[in-house]
Protein backbone atom coordinates (compact mmCIF):
# COMPACT_ATOMS: atom_id res chain seq x y z
CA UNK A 1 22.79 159.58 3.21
CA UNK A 2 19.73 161.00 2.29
CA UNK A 3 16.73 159.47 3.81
CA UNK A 4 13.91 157.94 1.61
CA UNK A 5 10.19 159.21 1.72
CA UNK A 6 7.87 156.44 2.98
CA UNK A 7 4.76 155.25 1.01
CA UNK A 8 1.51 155.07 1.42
CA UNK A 9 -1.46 153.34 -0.62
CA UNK A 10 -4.96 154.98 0.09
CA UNK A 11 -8.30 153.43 -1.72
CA UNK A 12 -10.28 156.94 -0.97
CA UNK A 13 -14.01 156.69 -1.47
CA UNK A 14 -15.27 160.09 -1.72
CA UNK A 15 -19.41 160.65 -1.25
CA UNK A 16 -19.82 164.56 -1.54
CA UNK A 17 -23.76 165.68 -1.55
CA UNK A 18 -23.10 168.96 -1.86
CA UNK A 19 -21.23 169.21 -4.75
CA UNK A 20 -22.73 165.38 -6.25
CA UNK A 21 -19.50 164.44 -6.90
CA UNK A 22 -18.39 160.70 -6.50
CA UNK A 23 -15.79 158.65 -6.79
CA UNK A 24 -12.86 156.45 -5.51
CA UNK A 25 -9.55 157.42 -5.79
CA UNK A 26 -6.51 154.77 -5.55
CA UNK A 27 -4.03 157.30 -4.00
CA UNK A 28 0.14 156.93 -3.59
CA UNK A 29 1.46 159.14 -0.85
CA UNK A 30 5.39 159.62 -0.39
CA UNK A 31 5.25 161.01 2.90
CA UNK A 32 8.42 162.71 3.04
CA UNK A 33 11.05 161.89 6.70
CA UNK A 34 9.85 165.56 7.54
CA UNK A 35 6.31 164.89 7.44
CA UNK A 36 4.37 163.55 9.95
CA UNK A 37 1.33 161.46 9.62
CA UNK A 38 -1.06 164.13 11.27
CA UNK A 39 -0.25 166.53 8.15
CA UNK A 40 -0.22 163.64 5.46
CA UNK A 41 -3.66 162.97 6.59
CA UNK A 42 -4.65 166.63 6.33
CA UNK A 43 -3.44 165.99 2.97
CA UNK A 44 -5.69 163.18 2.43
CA UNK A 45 -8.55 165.39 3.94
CA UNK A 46 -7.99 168.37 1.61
CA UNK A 47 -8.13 165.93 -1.23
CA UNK A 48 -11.20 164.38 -0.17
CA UNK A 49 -13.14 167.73 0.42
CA UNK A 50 -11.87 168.93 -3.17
CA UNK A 51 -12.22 165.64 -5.19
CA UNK A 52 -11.65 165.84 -8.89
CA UNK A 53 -10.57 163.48 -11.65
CA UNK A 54 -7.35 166.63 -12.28
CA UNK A 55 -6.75 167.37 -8.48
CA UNK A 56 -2.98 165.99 -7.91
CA UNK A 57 -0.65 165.68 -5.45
CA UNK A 58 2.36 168.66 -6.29
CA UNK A 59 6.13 168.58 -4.60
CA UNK A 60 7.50 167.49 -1.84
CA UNK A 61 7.41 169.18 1.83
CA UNK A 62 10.32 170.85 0.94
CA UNK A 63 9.15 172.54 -2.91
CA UNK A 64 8.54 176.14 -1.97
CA UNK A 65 7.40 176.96 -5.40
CA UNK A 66 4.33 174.19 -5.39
CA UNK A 67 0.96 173.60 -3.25
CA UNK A 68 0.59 170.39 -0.99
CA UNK A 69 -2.01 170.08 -3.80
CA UNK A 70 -3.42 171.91 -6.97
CA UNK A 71 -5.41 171.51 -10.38
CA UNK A 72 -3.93 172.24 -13.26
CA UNK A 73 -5.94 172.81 -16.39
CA UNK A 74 -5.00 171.12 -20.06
CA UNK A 75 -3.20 174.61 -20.55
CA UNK A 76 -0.63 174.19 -17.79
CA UNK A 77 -2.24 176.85 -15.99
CA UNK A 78 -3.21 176.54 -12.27
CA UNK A 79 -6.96 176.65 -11.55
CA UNK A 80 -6.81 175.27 -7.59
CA UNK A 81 -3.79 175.50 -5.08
CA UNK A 82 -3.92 173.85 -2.01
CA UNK A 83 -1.84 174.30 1.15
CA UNK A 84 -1.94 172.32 4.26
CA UNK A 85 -0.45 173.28 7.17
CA UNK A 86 0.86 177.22 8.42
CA UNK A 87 1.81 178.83 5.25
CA UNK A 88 3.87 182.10 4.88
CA UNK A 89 1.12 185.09 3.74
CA UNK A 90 3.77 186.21 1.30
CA UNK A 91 3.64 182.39 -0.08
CA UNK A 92 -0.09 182.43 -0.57
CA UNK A 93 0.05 185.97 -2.10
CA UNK A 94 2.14 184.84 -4.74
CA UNK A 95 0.12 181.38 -5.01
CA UNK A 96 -3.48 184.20 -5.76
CA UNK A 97 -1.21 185.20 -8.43
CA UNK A 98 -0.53 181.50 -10.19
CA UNK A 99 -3.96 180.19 -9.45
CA UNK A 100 -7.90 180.94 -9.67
CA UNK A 101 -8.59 179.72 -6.46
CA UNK A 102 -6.39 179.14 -3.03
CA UNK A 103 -7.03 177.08 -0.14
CA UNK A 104 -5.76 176.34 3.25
CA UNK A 105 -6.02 174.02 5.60
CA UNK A 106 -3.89 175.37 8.50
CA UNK A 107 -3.74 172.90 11.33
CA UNK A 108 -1.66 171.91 14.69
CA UNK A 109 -0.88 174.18 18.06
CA UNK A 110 0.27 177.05 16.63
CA UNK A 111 -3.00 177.50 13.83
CA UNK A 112 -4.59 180.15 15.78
CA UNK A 113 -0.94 182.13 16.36
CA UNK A 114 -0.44 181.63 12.75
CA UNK A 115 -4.01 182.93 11.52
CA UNK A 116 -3.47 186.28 14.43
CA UNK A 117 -0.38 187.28 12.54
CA UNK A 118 -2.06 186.26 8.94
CA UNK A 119 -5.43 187.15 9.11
CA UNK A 120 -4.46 191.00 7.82
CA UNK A 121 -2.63 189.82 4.56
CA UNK A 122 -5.35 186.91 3.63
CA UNK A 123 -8.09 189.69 3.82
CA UNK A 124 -6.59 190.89 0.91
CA UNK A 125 -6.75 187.97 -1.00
CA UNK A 126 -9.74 187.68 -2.66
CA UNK A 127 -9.60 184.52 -3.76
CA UNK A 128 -8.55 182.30 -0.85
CA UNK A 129 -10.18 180.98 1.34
CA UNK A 130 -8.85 179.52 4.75
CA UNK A 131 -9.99 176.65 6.75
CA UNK A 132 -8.43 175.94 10.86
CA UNK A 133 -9.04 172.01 11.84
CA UNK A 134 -9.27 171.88 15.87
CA UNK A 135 -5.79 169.65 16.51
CA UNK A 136 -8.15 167.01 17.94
CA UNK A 137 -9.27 166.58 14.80
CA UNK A 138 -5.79 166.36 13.06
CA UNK A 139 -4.70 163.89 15.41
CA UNK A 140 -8.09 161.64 15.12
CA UNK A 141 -7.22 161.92 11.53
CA UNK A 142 -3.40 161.01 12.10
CA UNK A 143 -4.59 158.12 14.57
CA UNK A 144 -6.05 156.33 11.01
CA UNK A 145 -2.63 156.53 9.31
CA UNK A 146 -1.10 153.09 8.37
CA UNK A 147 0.55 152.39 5.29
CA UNK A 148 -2.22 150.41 3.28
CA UNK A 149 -5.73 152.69 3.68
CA UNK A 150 -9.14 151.68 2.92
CA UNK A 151 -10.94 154.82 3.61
CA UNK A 152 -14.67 156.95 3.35
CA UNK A 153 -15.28 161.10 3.10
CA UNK A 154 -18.67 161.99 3.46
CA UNK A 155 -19.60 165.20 3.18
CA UNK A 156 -23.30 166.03 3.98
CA UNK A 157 -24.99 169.82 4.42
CA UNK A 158 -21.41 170.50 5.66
CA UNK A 159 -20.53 167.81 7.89
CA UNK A 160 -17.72 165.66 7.41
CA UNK A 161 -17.13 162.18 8.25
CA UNK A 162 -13.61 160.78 7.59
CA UNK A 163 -13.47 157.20 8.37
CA UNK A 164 -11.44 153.35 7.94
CA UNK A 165 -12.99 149.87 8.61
CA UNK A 166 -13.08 150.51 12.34
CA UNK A 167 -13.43 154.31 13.10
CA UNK A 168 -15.14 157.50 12.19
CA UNK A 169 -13.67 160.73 12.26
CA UNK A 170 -16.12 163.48 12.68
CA UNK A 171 -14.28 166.32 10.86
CA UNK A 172 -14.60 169.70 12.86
CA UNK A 173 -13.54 172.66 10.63
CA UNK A 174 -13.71 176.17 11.14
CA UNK A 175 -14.04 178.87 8.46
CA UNK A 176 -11.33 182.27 9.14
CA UNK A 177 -11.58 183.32 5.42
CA UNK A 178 -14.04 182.67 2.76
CA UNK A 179 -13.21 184.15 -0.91
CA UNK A 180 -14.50 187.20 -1.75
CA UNK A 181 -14.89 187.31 -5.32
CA UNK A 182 -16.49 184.88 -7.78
CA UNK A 183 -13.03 183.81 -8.76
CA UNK A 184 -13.14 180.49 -7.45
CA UNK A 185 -14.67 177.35 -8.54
């Protein structure tokens, strides 16, 4: 028997000053038996940082041919492709040819292994752009997991605080690849 994704309810209040954007966001997450709750929350993160009324949630963990998240214009076509976690370079090559824009937001132990072997194929990607949370951040973020959410993104000149009712989540992020054409949004 197949196991069942669980699901999450997030109330996501998003206060960006660099890019003035605003808004809340009531959010379902199926976080599928695979996932764990350090990577839904990078999730959560990456949709907090890239706010907008057409940013979605795509497939599952286990949908090759879709981001972890994406915008998709009235057209169908994909303007934004987000991947969380340690994605294959061929994977993101072929996302630079589907999308305007593609992010990551690589994460866990093995994020500095995976950027060494990646860094030479993502250079040729103009349009990505790569981002490596510190796994103390990942797991702060994991640690505000629970199944009903009330949370806060601020983003400031930069900085990021993440936080619920109780704690605050200073978000640590490093750049490895910024894009390298005006592609992007």
């Amino acid at each position: 028997m197949a196991l069942k994704s669980t699901v999450f309810k997030a109330e996501l209040q998003v206060s960006d000053l660099d890019r003035h954007y605003y808004g809340t966001h009531s959010l379902t997450l199926a976080r599928h038996p695979s996932e764990t709750d350090e990577r839904m929350m990078v999730r959560l993160l990456a949709f907090a940082l890239n706010a907008d009324e057409a940013l979605a949630f795509a497939g599952d963990v286990s949908a090759q041919d879709e981001p972890s998240l994406w915008i998709k214009d009235l057209t169908g076509s994909i303007r934004l492709w987000i991947e969380a976690g340690l994605p294959e370079p061929r994977l993101l090559r072929k996302a630079a040819g589907r999308s305007t824009t593609v992010m990551v937001y690589a994460y866990g132990r093995g994020a500095d292994l995976w950027w060494a072997d990646a860094a030479g194929t993502c250079a040729q990607i103009d349009s990505l752009s790569a981002w490596k949370l510190p796994q103390a951040t990942s797991q702060a973020l994991a640690a505000l997991a629970k199944r009903s959410m009330q949370l806060q993104c601020l983003v400031q000149e930069g900085d990021v605080t993440f936080s619920d009712e109780s704690t605050s989540v200073v978000v640590e992020r490093v750049l490895l690849k910024a894009p390298t054409s005006r592609m992007g949004r």
